[in-house]
PDB file of N, CA and C in Angstrom:
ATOM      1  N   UNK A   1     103.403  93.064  95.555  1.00  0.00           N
ATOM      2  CA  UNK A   1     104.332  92.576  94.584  1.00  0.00           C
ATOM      3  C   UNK A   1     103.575  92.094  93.363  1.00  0.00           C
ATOM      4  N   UNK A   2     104.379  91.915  92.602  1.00  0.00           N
ATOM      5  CA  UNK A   2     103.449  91.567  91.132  1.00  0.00           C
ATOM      6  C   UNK A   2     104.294  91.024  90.320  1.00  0.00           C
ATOM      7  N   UNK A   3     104.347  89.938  89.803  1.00  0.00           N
ATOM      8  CA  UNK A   3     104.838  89.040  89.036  1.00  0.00           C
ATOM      9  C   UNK A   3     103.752  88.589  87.604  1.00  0.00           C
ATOM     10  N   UNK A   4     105.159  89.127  86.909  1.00  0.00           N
ATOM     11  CA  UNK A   4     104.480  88.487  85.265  1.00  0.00           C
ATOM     12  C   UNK A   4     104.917  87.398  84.833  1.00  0.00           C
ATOM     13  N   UNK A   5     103.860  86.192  84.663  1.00  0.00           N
ATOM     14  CA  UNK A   5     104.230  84.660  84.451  1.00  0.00           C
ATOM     15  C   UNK A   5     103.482  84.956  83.525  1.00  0.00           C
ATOM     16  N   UNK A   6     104.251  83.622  82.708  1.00  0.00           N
ATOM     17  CA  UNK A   6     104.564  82.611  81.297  1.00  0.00           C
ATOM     18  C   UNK A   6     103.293  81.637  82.069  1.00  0.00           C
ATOM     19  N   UNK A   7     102.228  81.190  81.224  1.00  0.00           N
ATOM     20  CA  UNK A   7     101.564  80.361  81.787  1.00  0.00           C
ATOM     21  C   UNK A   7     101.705  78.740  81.036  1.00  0.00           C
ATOM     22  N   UNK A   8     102.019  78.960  80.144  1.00  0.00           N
ATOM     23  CA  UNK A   8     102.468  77.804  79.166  1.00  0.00           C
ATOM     24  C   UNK A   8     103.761  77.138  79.806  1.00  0.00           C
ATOM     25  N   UNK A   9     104.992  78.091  80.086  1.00  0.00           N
ATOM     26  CA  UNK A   9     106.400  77.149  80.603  1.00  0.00           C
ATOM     27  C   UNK A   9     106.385  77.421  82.196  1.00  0.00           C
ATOM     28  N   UNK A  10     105.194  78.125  82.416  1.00  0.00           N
ATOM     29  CA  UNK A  10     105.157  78.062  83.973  1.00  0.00           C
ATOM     30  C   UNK A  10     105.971  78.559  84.955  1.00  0.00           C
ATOM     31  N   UNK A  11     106.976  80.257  83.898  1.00  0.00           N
ATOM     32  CA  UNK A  11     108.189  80.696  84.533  1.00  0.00           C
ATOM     33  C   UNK A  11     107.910  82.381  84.807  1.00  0.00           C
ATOM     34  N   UNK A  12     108.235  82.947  86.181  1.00  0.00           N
ATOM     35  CA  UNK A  12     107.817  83.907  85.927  1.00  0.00           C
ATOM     36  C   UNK A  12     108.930  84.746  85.281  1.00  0.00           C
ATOM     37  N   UNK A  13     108.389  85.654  84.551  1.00  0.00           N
ATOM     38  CA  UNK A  13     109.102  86.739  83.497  1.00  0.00           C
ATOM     39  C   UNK A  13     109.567  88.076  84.106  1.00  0.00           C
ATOM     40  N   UNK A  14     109.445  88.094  85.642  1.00  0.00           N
ATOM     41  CA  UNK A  14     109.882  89.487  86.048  1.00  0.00           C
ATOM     42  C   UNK A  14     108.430  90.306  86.938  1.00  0.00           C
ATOM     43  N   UNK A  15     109.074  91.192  87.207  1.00  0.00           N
ATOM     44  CA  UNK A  15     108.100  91.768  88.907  1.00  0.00           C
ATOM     45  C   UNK A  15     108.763  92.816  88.910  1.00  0.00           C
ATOM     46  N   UNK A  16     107.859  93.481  89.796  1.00  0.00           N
ATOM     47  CA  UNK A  16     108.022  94.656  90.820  1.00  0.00           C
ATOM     48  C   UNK A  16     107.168  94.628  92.024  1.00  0.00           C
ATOM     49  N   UNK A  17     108.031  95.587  93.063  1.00  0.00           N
ATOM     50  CA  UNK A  17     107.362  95.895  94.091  1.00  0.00           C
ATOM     51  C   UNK A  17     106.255  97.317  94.182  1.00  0.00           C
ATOM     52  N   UNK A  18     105.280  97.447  93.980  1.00  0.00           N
ATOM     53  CA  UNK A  18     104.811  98.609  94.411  1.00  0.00           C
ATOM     54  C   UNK A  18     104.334  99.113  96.063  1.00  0.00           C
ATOM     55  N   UNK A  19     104.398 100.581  96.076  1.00  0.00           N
ATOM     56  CA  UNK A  19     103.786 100.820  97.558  1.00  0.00           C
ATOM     57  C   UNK A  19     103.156 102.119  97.167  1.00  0.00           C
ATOM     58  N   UNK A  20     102.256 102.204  98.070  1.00  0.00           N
ATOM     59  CA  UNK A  20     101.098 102.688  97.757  1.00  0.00           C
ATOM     60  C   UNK A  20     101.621 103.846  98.562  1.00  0.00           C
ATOM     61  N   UNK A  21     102.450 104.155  99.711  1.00  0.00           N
ATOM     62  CA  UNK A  21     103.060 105.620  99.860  1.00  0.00           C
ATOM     63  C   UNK A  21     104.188 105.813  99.164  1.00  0.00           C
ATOM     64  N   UNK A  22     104.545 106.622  99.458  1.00  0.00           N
ATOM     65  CA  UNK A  22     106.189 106.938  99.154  1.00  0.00           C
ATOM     66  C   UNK A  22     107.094 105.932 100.099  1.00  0.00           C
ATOM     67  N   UNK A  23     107.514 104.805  99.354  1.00  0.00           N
ATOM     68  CA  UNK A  23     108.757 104.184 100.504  1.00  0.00           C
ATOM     69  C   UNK A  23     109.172 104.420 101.203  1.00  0.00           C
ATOM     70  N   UNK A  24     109.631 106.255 100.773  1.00  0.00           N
ATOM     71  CA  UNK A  24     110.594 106.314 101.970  1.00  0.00           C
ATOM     72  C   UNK A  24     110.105 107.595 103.621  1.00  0.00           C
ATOM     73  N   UNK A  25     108.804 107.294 103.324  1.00  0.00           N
ATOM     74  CA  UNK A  25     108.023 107.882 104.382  1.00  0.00           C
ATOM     75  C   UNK A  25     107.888 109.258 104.252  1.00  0.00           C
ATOM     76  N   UNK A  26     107.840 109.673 102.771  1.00  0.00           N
ATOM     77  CA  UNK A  26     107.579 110.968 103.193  1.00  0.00           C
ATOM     78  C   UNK A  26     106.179 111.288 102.529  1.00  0.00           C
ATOM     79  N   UNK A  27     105.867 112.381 103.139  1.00  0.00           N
ATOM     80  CA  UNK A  27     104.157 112.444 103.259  1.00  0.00           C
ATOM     81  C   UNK A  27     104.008 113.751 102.083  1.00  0.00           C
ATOM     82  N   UNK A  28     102.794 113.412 101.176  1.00  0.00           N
ATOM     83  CA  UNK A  28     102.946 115.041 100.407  1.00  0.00           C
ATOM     84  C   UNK A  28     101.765 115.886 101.467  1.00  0.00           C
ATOM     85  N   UNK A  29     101.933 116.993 101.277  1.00  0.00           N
ATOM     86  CA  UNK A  29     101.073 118.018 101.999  1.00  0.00           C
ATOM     87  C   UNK A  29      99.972 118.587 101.054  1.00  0.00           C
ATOM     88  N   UNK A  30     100.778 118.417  99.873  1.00  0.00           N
ATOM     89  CA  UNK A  30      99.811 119.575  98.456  1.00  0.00           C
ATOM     90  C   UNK A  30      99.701 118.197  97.569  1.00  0.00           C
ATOM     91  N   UNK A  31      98.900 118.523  96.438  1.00  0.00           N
ATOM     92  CA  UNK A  31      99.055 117.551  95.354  1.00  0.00           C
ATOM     93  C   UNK A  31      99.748 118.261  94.284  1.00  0.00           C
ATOM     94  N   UNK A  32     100.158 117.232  93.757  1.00  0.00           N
ATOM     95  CA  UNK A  32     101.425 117.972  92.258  1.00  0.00           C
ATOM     96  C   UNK A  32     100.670 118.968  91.446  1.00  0.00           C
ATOM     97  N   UNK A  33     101.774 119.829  90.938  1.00  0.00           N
ATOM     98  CA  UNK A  33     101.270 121.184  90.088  1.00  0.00           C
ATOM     99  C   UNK A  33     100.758 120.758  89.093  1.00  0.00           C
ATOM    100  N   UNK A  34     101.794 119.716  88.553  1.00  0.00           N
ATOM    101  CA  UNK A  34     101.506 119.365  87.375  1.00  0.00           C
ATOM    102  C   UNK A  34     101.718 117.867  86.787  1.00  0.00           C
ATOM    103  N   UNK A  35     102.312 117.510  85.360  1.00  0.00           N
ATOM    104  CA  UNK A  35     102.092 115.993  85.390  1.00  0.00           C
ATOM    105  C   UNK A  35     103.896 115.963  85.515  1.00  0.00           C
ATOM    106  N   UNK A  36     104.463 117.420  85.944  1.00  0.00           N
ATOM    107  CA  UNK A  36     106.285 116.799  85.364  1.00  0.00           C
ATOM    108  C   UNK A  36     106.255 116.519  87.088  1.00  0.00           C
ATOM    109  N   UNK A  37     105.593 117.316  87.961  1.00  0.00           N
ATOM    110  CA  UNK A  37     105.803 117.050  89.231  1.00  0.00           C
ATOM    111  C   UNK A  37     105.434 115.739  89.970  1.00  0.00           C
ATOM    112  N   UNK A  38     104.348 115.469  89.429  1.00  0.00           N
ATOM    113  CA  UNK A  38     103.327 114.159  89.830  1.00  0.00           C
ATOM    114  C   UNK A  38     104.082 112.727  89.322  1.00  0.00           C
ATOM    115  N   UNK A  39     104.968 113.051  88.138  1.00  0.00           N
ATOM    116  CA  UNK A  39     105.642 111.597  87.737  1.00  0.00           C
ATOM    117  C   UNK A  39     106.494 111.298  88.606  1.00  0.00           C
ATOM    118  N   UNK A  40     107.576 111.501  88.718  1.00  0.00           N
ATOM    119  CA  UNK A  40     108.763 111.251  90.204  1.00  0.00           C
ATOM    120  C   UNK A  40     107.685 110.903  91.052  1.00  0.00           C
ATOM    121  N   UNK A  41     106.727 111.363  91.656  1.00  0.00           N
ATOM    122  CA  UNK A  41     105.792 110.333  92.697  1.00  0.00           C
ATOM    123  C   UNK A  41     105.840 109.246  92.471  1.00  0.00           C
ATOM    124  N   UNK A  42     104.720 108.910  91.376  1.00  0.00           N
ATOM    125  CA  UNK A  42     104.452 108.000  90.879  1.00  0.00           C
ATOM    126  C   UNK A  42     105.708 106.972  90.407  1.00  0.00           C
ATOM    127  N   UNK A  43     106.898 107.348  89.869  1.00  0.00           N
ATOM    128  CA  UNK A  43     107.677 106.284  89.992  1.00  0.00           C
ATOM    129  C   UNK A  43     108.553 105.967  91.127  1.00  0.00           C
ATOM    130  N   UNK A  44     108.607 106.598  92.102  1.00  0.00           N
ATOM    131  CA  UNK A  44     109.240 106.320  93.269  1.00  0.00           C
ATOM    132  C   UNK A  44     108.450 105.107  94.260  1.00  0.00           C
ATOM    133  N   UNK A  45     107.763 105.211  93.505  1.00  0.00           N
ATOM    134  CA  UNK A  45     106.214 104.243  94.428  1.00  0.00           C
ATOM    135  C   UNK A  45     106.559 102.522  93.928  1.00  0.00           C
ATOM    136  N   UNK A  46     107.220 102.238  92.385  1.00  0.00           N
ATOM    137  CA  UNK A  46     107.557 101.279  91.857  1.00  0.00           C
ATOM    138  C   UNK A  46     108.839 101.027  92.176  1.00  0.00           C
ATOM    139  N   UNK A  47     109.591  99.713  92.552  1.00  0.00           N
ATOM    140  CA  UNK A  47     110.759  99.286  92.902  1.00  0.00           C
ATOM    141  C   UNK A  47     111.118  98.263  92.267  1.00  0.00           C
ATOM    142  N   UNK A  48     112.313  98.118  91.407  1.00  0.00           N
ATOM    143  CA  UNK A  48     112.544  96.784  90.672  1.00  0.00           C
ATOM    144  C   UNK A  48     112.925  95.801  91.607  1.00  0.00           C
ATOM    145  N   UNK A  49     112.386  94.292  91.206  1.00  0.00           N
ATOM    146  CA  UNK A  49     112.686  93.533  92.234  1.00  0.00           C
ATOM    147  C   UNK A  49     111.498  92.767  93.021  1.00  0.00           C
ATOM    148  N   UNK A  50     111.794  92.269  93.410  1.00  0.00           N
ATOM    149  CA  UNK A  50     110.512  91.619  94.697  1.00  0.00           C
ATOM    150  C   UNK A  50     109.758  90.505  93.686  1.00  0.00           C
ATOM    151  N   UNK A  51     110.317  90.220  92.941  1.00  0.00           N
ATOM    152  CA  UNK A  51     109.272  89.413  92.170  1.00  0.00           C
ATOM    153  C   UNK A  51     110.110  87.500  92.831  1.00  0.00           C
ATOM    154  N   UNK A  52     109.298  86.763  91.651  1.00  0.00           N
ATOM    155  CA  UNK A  52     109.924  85.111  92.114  1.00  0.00           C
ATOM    156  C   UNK A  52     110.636  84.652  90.741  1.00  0.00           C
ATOM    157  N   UNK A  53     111.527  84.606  91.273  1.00  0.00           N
ATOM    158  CA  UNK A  53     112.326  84.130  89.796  1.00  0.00           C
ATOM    159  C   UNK A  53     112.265  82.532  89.772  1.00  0.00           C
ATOM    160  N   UNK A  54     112.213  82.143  88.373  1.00  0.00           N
ATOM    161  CA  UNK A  54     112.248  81.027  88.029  1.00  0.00           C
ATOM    162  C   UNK A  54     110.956  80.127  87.484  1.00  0.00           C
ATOM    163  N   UNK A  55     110.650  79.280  88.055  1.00  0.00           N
ATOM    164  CA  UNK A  55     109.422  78.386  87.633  1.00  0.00           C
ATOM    165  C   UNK A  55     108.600  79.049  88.954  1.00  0.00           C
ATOM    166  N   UNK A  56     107.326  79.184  88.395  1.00  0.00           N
ATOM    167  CA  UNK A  56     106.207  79.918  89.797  1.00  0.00           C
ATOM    168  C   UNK A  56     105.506  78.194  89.415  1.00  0.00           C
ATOM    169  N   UNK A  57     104.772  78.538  90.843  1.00  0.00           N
ATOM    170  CA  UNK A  57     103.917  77.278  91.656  1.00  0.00           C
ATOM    171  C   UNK A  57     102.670  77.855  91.437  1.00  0.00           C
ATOM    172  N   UNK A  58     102.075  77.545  89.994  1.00  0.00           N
ATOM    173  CA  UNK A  58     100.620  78.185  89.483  1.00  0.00           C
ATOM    174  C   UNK A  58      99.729  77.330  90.242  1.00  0.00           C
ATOM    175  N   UNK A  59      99.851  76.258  91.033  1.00  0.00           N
ATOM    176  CA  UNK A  59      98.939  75.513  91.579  1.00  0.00           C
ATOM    177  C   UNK A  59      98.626  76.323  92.994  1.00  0.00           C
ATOM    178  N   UNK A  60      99.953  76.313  93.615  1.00  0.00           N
ATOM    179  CA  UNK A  60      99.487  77.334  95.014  1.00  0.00           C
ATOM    180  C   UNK A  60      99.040  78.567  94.915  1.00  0.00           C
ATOM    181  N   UNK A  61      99.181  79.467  93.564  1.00  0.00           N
ATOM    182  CA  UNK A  61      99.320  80.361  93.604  1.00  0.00           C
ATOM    183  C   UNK A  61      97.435  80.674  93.129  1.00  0.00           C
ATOM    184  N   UNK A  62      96.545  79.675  92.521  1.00  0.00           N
ATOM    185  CA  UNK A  62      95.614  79.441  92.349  1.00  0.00           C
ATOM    186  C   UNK A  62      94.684  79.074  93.607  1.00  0.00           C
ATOM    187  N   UNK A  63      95.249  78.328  94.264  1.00  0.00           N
ATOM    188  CA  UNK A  63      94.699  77.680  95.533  1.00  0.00           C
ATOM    189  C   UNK A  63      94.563  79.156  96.709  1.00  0.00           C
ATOM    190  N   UNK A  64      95.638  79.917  96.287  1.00  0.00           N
ATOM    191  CA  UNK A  64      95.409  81.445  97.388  1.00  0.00           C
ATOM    192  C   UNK A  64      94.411  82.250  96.782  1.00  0.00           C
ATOM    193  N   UNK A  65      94.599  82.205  95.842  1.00  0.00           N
ATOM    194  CA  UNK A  65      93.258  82.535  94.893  1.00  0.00           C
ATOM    195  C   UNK A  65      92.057  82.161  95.503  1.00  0.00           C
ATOM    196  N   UNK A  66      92.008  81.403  95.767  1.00  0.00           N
ATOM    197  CA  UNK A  66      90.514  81.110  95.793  1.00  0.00           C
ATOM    198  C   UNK A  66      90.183  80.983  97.354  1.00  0.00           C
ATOM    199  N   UNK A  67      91.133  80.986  97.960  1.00  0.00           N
ATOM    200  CA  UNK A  67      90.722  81.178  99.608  1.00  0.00           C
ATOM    201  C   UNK A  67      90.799  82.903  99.741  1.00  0.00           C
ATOM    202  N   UNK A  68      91.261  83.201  99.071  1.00  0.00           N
ATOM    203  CA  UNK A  68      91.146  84.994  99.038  1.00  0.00           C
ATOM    204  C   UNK A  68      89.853  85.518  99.373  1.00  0.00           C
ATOM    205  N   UNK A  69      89.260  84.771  97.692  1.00  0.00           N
ATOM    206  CA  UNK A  69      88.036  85.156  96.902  1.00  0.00           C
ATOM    207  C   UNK A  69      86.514  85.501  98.321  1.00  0.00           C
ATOM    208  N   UNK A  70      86.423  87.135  97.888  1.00  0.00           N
ATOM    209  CA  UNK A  70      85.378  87.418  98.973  1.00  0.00           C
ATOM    210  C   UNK A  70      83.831  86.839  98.133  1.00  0.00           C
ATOM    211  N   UNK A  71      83.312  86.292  98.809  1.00  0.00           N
ATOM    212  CA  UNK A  71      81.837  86.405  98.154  1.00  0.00           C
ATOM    213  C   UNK A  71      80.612  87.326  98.693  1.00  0.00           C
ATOM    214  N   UNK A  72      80.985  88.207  99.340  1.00  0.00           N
ATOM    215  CA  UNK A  72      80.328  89.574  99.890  1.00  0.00           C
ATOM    216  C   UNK A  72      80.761  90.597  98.761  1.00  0.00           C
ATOM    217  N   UNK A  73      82.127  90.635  97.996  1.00  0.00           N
ATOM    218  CA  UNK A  73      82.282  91.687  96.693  1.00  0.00           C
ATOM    219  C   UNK A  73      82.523  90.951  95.671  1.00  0.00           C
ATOM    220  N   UNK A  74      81.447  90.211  94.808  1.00  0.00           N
ATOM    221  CA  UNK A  74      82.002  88.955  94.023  1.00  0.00           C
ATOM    222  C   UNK A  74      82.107  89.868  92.500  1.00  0.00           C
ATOM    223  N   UNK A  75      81.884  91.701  92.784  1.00  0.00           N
ATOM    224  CA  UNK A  75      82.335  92.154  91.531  1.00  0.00           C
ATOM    225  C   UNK A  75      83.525  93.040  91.279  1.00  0.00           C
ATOM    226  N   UNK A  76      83.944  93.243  92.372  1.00  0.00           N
ATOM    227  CA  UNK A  76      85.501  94.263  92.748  1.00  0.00           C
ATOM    228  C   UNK A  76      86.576  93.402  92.086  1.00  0.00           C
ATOM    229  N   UNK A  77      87.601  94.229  91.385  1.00  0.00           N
ATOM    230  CA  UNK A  77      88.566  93.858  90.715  1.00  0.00           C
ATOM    231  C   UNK A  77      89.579  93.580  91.310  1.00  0.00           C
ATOM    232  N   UNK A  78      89.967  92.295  91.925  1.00  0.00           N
ATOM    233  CA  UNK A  78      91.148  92.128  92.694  1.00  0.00           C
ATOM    234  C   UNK A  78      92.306  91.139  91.114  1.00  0.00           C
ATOM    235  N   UNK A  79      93.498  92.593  91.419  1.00  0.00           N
ATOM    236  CA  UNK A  79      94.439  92.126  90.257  1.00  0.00           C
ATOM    237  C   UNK A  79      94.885  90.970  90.840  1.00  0.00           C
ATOM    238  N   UNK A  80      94.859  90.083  92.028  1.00  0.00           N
ATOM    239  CA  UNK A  80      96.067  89.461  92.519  1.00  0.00           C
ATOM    240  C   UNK A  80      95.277  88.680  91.857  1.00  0.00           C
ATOM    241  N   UNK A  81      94.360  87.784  91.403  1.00  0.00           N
ATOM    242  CA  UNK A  81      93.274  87.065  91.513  1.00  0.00           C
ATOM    243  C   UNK A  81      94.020  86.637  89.550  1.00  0.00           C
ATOM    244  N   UNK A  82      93.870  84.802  89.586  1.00  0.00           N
ATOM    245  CA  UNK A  82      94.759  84.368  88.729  1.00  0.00           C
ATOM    246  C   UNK A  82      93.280  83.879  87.646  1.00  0.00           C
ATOM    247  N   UNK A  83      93.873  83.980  86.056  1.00  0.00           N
ATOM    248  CA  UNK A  83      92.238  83.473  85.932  1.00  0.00           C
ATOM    249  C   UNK A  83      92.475  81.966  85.354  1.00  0.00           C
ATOM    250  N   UNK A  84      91.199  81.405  85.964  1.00  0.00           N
ATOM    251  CA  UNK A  84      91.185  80.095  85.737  1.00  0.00           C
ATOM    252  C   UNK A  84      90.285  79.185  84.499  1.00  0.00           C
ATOM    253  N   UNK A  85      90.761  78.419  83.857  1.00  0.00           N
ATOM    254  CA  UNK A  85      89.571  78.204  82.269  1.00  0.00           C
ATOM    255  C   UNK A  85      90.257  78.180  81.222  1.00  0.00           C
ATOM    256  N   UNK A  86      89.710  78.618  80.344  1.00  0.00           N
ATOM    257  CA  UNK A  86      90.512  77.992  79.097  1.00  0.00           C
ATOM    258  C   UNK A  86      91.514  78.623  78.626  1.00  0.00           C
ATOM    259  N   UNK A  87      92.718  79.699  79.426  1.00  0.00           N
ATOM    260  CA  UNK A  87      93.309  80.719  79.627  1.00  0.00           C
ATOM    261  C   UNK A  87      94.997  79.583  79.616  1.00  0.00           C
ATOM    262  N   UNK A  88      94.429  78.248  80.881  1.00  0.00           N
ATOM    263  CA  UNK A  88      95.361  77.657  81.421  1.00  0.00           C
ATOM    264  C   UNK A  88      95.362  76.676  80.539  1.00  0.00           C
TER     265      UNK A  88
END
């Protein structure tokens, strides 16, 4: 899930769900011909919804942050990962 927060009024602005197969279980066999075939994938994979409406809890949501945080890959790009500093 993925939520876009307001970090100033501390509200989130909206989400989606993504999944990394096709939702609805179906498997491709080939890869797309082309890019008109390959889009319908790719947006079937995004679902409106799933986000947190209202005021988000940037404190917990920081605190998972950082119990996440691997220090065996301290250079891999994890999007969930909130940034902390002069941002906030």
């Amino acid at each position: 899930m993925f939520d876009v927060v307001d970090l100033w009024s501390r509200r989130s602005l909206g989400g989606c769900t993504y999944h990394v197969s096709c939702p609805g279980g179906r498997t491709w066999e080939v890869f797309p011909v082309n890019a008109n075939e390959a889009e319908p994938r790719r947006a079937s994979r995004f679902v409106a919804g799933g986000d947190t409406p209202g005021l988000a809890d940037l404190d917990a949501m920081v605190a998972a942050d950082r119990a996440a945080a691997s220090p065996e890959y301290p250079c891999t790009l994890d999007l969930r990962r909130i940034p902390v500093g002069p941002t906030l």
